[in-house]
N, C-alpha and C. Protein backbone atom coordinates (compact mmCIF):
# COMPACT_ATOMS: atom_id res chain seq x y z
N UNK A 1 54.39 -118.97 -55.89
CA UNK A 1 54.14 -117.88 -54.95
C UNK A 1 53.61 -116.68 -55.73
N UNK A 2 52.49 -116.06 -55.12
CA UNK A 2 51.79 -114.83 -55.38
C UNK A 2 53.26 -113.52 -55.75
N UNK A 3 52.90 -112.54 -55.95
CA UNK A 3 54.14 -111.82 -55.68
C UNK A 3 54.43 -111.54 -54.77
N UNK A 4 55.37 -110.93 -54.07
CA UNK A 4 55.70 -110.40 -52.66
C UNK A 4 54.91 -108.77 -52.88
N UNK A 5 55.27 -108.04 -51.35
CA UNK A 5 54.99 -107.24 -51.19
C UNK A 5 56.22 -106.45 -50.78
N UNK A 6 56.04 -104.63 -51.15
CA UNK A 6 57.11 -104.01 -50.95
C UNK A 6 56.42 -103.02 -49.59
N UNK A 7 57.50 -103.11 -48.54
CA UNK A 7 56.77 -101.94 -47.67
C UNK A 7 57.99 -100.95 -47.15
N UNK A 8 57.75 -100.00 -47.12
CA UNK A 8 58.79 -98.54 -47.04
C UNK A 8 58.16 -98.65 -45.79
N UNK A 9 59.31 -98.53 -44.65
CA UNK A 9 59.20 -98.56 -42.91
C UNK A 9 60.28 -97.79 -42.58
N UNK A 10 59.87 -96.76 -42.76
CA UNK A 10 61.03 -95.75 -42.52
C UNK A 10 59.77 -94.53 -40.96
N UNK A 11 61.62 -93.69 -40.41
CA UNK A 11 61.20 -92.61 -39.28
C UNK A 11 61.29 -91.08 -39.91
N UNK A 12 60.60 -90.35 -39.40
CA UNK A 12 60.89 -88.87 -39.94
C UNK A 12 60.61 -88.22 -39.46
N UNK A 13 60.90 -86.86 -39.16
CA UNK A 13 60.21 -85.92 -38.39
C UNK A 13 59.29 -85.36 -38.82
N UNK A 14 58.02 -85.00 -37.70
CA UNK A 14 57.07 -84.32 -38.28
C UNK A 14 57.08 -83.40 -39.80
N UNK A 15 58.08 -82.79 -39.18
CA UNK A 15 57.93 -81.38 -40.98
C UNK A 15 59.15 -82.36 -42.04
N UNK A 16 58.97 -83.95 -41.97
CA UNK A 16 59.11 -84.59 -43.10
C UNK A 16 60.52 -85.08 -43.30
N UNK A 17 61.24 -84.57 -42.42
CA UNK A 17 62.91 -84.75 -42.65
C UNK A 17 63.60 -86.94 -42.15
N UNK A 18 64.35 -87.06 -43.05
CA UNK A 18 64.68 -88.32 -42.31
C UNK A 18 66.15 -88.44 -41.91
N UNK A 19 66.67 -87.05 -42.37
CA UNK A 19 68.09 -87.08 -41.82
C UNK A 19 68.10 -85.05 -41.34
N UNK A 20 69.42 -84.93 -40.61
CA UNK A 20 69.26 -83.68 -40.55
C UNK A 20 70.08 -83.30 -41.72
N UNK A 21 70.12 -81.51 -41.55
CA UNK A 21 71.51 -81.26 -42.78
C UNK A 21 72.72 -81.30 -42.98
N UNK A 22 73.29 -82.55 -42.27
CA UNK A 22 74.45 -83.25 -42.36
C UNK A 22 74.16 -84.14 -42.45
N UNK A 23 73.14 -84.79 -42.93
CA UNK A 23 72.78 -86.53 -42.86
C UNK A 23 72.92 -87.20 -41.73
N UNK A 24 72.90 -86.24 -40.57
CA UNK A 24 72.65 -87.39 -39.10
C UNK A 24 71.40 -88.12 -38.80
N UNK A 25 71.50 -88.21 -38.04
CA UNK A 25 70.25 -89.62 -37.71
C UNK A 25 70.00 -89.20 -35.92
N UNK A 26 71.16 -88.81 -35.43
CA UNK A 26 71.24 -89.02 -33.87
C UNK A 26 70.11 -88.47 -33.22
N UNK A 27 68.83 -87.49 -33.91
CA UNK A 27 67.92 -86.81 -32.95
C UNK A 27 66.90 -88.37 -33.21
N UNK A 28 66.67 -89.28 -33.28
CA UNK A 28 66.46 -90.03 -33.35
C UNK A 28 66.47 -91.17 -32.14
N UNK A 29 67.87 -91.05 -31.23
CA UNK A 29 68.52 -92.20 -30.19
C UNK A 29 67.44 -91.88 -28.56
N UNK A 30 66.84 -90.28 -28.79
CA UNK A 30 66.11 -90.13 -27.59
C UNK A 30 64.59 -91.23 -27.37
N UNK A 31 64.29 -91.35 -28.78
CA UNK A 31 63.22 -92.37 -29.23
C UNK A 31 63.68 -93.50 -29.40
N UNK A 32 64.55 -94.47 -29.08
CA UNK A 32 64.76 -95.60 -29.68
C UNK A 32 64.42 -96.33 -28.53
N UNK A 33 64.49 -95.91 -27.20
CA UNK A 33 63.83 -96.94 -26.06
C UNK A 33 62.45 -96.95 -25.86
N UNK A 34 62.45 -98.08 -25.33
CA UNK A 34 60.94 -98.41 -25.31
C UNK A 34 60.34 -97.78 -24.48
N UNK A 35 58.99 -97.82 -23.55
CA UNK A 35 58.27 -97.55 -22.91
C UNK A 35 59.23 -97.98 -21.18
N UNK A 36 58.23 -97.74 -20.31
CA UNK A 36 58.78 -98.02 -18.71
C UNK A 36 58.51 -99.81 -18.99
N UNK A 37 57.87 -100.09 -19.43
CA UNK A 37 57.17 -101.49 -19.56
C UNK A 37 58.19 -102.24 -20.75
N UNK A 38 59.33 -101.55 -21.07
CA UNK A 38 60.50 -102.30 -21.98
C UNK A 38 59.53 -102.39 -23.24
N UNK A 39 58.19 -101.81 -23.98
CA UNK A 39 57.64 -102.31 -24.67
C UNK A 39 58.37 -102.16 -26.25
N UNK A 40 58.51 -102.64 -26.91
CA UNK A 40 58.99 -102.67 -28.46
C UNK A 40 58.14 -101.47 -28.88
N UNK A 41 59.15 -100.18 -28.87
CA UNK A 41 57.77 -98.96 -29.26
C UNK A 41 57.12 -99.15 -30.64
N UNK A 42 57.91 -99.24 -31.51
CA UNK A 42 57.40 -99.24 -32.66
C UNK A 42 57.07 -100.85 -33.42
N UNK A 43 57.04 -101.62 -32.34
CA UNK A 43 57.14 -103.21 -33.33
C UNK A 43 57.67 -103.22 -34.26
N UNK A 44 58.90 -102.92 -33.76
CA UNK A 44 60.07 -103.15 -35.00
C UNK A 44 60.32 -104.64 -34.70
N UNK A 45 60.20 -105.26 -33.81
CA UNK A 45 60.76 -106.88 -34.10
C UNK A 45 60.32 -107.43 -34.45
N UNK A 46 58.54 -107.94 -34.13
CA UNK A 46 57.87 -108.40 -35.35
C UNK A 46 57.57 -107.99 -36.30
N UNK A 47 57.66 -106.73 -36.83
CA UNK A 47 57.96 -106.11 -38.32
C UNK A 47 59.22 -106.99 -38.90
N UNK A 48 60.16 -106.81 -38.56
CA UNK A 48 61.54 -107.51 -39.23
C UNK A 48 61.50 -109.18 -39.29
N UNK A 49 60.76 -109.97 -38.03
CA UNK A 49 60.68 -110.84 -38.27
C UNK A 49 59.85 -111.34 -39.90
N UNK A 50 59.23 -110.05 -40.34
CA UNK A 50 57.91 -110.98 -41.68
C UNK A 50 58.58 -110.16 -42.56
N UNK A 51 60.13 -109.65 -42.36
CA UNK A 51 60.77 -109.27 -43.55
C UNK A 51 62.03 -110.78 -44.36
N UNK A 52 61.57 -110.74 -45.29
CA UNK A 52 62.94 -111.74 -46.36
C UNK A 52 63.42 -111.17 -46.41
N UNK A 53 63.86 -109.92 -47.11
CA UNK A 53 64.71 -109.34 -47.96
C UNK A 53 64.54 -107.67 -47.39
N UNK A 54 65.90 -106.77 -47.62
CA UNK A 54 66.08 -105.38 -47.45
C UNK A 54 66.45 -104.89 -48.45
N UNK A 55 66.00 -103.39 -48.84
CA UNK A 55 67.04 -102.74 -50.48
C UNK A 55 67.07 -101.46 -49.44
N UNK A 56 68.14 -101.29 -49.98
CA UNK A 56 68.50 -99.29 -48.91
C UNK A 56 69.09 -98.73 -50.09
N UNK A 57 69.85 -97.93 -49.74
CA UNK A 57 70.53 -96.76 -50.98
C UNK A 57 72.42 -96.98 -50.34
N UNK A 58 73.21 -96.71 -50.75
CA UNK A 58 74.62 -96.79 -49.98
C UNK A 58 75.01 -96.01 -48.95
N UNK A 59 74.24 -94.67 -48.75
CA UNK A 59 74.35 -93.38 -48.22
C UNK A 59 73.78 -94.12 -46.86
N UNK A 60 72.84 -95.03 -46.80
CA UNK A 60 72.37 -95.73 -45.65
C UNK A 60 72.91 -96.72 -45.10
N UNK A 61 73.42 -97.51 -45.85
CA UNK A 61 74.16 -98.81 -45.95
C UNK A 61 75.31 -98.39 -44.83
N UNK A 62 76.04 -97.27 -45.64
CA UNK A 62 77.14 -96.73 -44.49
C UNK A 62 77.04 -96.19 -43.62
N UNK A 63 75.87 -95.61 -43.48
CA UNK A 63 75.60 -95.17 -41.90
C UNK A 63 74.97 -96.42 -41.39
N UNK A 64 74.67 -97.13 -41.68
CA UNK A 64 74.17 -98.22 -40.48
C UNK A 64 75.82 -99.36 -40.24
N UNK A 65 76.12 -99.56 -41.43
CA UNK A 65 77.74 -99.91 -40.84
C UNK A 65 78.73 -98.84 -39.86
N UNK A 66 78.28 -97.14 -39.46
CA UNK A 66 78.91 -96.66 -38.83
C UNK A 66 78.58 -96.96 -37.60
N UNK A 67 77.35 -97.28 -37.17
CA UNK A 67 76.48 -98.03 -36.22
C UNK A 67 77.61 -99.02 -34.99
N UNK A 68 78.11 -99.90 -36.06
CA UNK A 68 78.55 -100.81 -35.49
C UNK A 68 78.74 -101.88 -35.57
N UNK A 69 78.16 -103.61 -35.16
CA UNK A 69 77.77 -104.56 -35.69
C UNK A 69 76.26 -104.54 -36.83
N UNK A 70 76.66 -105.25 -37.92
CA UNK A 70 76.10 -105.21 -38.75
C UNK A 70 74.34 -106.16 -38.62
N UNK A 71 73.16 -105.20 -38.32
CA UNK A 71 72.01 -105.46 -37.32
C UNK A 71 71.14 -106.66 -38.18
N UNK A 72 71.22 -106.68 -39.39
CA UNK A 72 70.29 -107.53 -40.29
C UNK A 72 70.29 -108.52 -40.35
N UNK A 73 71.55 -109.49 -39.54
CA UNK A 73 72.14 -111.05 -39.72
C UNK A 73 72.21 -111.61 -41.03
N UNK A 74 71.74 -112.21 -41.45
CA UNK A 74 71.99 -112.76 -42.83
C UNK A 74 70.86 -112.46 -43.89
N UNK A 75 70.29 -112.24 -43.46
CA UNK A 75 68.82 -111.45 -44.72
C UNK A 75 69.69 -111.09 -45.73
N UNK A 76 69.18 -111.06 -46.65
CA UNK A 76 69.16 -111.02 -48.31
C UNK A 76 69.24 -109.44 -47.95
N UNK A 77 70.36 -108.79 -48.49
CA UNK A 77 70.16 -107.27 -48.23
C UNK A 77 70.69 -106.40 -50.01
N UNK A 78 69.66 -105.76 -50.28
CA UNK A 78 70.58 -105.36 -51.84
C UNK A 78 70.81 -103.68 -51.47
N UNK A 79 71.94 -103.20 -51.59
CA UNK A 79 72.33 -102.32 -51.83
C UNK A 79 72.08 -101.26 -53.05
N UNK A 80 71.50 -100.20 -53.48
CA UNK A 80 71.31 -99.37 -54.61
C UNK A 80 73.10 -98.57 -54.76
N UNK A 81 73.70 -98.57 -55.94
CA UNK A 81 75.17 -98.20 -55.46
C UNK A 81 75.39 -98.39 -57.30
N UNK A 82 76.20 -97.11 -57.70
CA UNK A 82 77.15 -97.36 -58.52
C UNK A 82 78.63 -97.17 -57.87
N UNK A 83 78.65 -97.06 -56.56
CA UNK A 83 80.28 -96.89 -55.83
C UNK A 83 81.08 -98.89 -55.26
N UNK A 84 81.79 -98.83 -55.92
CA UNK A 84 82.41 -99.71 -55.09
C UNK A 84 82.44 -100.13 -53.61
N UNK A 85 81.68 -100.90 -52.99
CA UNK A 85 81.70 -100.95 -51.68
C UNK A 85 81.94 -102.41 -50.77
N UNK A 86 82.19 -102.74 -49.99
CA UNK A 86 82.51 -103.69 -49.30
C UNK A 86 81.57 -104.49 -48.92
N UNK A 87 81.23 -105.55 -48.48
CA UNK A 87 80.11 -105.97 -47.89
C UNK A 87 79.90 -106.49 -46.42
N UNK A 88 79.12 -106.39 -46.12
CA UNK A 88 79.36 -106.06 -44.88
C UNK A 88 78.95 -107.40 -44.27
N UNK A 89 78.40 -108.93 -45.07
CA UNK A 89 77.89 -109.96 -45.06
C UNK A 89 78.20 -110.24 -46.31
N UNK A 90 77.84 -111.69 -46.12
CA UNK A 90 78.01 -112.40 -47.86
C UNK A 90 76.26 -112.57 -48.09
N UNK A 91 75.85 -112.31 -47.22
CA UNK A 91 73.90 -111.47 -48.07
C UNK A 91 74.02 -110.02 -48.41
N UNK A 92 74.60 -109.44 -48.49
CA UNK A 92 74.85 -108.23 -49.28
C UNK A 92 75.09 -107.49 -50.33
N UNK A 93 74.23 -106.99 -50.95
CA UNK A 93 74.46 -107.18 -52.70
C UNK A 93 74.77 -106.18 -52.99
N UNK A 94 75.29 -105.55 -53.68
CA UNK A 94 75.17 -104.30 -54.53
C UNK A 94 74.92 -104.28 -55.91
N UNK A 95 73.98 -103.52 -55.94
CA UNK A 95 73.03 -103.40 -57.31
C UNK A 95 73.25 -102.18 -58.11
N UNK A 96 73.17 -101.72 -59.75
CA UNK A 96 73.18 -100.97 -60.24
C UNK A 96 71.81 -100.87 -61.19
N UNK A 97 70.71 -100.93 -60.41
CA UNK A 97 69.65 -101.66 -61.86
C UNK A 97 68.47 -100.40 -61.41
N UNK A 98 67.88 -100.67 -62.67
CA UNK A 98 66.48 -100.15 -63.01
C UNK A 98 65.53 -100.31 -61.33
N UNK A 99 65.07 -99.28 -61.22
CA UNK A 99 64.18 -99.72 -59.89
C UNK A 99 63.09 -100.30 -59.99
N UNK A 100 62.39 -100.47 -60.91
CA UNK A 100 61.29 -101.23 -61.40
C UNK A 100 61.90 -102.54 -61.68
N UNK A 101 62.96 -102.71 -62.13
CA UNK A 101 63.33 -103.98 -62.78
C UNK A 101 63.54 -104.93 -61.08
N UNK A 102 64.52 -104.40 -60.89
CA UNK A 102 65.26 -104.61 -59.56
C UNK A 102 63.94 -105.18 -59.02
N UNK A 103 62.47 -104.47 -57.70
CA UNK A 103 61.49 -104.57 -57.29
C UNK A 103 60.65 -105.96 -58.13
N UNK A 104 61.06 -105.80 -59.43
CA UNK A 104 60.01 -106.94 -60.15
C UNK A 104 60.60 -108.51 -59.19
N UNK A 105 62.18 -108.13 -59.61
CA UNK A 105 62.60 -109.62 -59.29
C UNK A 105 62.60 -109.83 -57.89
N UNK A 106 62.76 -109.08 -57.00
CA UNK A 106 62.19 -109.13 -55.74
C UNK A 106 60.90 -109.32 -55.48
N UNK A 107 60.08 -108.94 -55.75
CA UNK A 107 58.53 -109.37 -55.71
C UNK A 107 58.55 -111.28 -56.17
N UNK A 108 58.61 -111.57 -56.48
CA UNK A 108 59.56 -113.00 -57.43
C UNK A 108 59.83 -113.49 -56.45
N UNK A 109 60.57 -113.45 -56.10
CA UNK A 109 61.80 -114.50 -54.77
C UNK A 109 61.44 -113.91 -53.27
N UNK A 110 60.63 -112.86 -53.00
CA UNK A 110 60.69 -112.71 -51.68
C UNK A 110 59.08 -112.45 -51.49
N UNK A 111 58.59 -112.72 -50.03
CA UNK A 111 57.66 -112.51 -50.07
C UNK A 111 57.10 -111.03 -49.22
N UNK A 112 58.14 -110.50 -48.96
CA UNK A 112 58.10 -109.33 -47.80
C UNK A 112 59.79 -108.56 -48.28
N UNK A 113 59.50 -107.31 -48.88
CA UNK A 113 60.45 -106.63 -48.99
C UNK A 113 60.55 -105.29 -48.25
N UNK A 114 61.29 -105.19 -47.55
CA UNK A 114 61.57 -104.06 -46.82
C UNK A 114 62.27 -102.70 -47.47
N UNK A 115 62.01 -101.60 -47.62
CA UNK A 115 62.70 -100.82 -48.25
C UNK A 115 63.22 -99.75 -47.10
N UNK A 116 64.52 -99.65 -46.74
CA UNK A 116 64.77 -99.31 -45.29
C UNK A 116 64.85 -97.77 -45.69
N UNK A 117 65.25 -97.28 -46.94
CA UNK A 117 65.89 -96.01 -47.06
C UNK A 117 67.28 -95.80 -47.35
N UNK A 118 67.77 -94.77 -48.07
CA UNK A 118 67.26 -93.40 -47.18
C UNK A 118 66.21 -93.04 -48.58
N UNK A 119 66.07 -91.45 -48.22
CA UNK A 119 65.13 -90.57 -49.01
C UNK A 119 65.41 -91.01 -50.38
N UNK A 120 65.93 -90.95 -50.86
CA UNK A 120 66.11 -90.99 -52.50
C UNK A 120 65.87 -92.19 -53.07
N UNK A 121 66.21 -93.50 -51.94
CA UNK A 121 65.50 -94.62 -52.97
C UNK A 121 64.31 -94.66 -52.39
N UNK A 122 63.61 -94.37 -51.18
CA UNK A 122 62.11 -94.40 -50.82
C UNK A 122 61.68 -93.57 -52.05
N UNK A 123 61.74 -92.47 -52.48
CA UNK A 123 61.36 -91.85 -53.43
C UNK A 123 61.56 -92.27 -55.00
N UNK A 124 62.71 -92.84 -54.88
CA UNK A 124 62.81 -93.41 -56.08
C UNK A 124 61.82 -95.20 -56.53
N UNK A 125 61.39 -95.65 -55.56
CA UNK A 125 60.35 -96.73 -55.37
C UNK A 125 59.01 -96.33 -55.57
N UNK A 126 58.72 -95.15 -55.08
CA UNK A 126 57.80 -94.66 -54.74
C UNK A 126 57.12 -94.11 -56.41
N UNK A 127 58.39 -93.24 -56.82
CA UNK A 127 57.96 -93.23 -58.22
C UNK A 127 57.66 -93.86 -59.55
N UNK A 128 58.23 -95.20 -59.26
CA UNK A 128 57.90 -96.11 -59.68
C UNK A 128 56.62 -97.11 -59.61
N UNK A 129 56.07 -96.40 -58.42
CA UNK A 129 55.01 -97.42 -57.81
C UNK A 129 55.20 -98.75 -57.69
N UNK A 130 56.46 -98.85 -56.61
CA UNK A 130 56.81 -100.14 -56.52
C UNK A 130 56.68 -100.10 -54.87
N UNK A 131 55.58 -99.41 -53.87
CA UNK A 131 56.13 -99.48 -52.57
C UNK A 131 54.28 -100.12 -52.62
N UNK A 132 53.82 -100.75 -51.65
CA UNK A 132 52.10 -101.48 -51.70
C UNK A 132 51.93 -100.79 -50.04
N UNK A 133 52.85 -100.40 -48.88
CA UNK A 133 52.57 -100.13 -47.56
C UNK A 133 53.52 -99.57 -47.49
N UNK A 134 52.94 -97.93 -46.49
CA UNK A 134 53.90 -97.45 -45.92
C UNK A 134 53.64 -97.26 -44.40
N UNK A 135 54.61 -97.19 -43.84
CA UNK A 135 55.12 -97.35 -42.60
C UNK A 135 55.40 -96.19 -41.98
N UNK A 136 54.95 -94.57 -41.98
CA UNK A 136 55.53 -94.00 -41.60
C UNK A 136 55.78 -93.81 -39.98
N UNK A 137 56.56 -93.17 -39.40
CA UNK A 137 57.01 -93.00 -38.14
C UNK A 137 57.00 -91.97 -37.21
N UNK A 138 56.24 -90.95 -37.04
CA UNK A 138 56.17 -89.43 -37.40
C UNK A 138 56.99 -89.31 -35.71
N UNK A 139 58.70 -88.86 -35.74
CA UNK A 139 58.79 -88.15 -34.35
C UNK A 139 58.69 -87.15 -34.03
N UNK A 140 58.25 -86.79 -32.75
CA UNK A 140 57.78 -85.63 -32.54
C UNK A 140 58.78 -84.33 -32.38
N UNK A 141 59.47 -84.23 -33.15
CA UNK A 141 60.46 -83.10 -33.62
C UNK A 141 60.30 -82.45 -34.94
N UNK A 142 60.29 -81.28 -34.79
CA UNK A 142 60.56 -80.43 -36.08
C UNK A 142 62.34 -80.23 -36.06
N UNK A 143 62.83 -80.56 -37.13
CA UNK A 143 64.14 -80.87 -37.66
C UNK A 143 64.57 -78.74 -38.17
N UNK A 144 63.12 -78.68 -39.62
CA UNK A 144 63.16 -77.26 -39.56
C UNK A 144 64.21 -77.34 -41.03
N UNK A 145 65.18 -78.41 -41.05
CA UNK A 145 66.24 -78.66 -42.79
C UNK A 145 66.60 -79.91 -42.50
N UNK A 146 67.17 -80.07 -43.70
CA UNK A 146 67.59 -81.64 -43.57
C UNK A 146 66.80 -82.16 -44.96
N UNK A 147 67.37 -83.57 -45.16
CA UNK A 147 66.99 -84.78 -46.16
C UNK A 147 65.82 -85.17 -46.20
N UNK A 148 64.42 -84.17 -46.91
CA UNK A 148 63.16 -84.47 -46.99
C UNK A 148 63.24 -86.02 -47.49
N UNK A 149 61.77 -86.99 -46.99
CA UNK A 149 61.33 -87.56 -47.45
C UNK A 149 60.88 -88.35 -48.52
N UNK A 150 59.97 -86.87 -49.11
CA UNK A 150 59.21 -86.54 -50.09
C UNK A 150 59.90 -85.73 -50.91
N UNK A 151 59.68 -85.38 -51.96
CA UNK A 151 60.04 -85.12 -53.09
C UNK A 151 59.42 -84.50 -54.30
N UNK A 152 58.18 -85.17 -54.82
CA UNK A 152 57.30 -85.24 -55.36
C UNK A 152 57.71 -86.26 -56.41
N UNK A 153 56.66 -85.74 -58.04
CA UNK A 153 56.96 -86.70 -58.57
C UNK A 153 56.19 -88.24 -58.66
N UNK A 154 55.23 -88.47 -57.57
CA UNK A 154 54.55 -89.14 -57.44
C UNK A 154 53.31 -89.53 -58.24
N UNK A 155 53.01 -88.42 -59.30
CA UNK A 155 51.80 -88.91 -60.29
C UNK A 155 50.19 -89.56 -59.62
N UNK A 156 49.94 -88.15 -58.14
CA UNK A 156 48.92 -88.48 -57.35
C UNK A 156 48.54 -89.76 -57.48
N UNK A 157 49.64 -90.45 -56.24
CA UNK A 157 48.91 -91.95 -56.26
C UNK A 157 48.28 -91.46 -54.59
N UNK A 158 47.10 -92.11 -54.94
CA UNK A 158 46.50 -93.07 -53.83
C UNK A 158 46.53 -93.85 -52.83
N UNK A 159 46.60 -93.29 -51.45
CA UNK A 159 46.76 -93.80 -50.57
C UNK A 159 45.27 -94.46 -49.65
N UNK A 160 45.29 -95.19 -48.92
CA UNK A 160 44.43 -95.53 -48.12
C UNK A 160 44.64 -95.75 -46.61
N UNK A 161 44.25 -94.78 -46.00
CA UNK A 161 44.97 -95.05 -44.37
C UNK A 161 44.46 -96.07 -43.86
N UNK A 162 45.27 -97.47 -42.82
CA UNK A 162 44.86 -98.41 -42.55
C UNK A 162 44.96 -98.29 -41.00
N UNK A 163 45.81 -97.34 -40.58
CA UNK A 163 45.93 -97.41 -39.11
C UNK A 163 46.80 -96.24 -38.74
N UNK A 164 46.91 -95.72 -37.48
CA UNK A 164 47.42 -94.53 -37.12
C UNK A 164 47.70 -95.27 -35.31
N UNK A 165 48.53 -95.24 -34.83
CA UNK A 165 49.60 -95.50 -33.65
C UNK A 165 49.82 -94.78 -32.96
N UNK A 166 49.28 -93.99 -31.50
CA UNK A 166 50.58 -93.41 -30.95
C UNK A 166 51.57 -94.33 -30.13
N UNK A 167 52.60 -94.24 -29.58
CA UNK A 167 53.67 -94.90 -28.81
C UNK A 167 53.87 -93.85 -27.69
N UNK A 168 54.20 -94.82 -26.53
CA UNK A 168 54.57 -93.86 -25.14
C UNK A 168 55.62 -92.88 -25.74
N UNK A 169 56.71 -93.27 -26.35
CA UNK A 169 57.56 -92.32 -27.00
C UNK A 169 57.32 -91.16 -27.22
N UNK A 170 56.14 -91.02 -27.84
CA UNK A 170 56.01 -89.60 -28.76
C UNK A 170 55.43 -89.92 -30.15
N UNK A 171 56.43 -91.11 -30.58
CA UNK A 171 55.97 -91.21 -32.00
C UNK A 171 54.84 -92.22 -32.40
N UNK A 172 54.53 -91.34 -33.84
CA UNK A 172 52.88 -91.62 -33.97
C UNK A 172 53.29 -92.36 -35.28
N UNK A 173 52.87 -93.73 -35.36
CA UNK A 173 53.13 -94.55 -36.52
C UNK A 173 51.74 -94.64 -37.34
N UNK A 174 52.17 -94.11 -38.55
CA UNK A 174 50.62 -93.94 -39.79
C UNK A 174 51.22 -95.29 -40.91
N UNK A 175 50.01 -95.97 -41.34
CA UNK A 175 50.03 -97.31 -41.87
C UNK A 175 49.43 -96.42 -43.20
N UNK A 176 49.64 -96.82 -44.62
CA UNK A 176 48.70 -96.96 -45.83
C UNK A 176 49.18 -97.58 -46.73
N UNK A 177 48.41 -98.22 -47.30
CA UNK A 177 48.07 -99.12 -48.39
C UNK A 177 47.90 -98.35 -49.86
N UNK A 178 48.56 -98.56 -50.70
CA UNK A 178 48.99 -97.56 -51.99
C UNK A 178 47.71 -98.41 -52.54
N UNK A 179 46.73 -97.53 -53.46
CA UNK A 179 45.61 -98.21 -54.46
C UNK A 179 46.31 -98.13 -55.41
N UNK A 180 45.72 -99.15 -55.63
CA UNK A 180 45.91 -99.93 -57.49
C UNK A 180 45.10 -99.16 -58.42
């Protein structure tokens, strides 16, 4: 197998935020239904269907276990974590590694890697130049503070826009392809 591919499919608000300044998520739940037509706003299901594998950060890990039932089923899921943590599946890893290293061996064994978030390992992938597509999600809220995105640090890489989305929702999904 060729290598896999890494794609960062993450939501944010316009002025860039992906959590507020308590690390909530909830301005988020007004967007999560579909259209009048039940439509999948964001093709999140066939997105997940052409995912193998997930890496998040722990700060995410536990907010999506505050969620509820645990949404990923058995997918290969690695955790970024020097904290002791539980698992929430027996596909659940927790990792302490190099992010380049980590991404290599994933590229290796999977052919579609999802990088769910939050901010700090999107950014921390990112600086590495280990992300090939991003996924952004733009909702139509200004947040105003909160858990930027971005960061910098990036060493002007190169993007290539492949597509731009609106959704009945509001939100406007932007596609690019990182150059080599």
């Amino acid at each position: 197998m060729d290598t896999g591919r890494v794609t960062l499919y993450i939501a944010t608000s316009v002025d860039g935020y992906v959590a507020d300044a308590e690390g909530g998520v909830d301005w988020l739940e007004e967007f999560q239904t579909g259209s009048d037509d039940n439509e999948d706003v964001e093709g999140f299901s066939e997105f997940f269907e052409s995912v193998d594998c997930l890496v998040m950060g722990a700060t995410t890990y536990e907010q999506v276990l505050s969620f509820g039932q645990w949404p990923y089923d058995d997918r290969p899921t690695y955790v970024l974590t020097h904290r002791d943590l539980s698992p929430a599946t027996e596909a659940v890893e927790f990792v302490a590694r190099d992010v380049a290293d980590l991404s290599t061996e994933l590229r290796q064994r999977y052919e579609h890697v999802w990088v769910v978030g939050g901010a700090s390992t999107a950014r921390a992938f990112l600086r590495e130049r280990e992300i090939d597509v991003l996924r952004l999600f733009y909702v139509p809220v200004l947040l105003g503070d909160g858990v930027p995105l971005f960061g910098g640090g990036y060493d002007r890489q190169k993007l290539r826009s492949c597509d731009a989305e609106s959704h009945a929702s509001g939100i406007v999904e932007h596609r690019y392809e990182v150059n080599r």
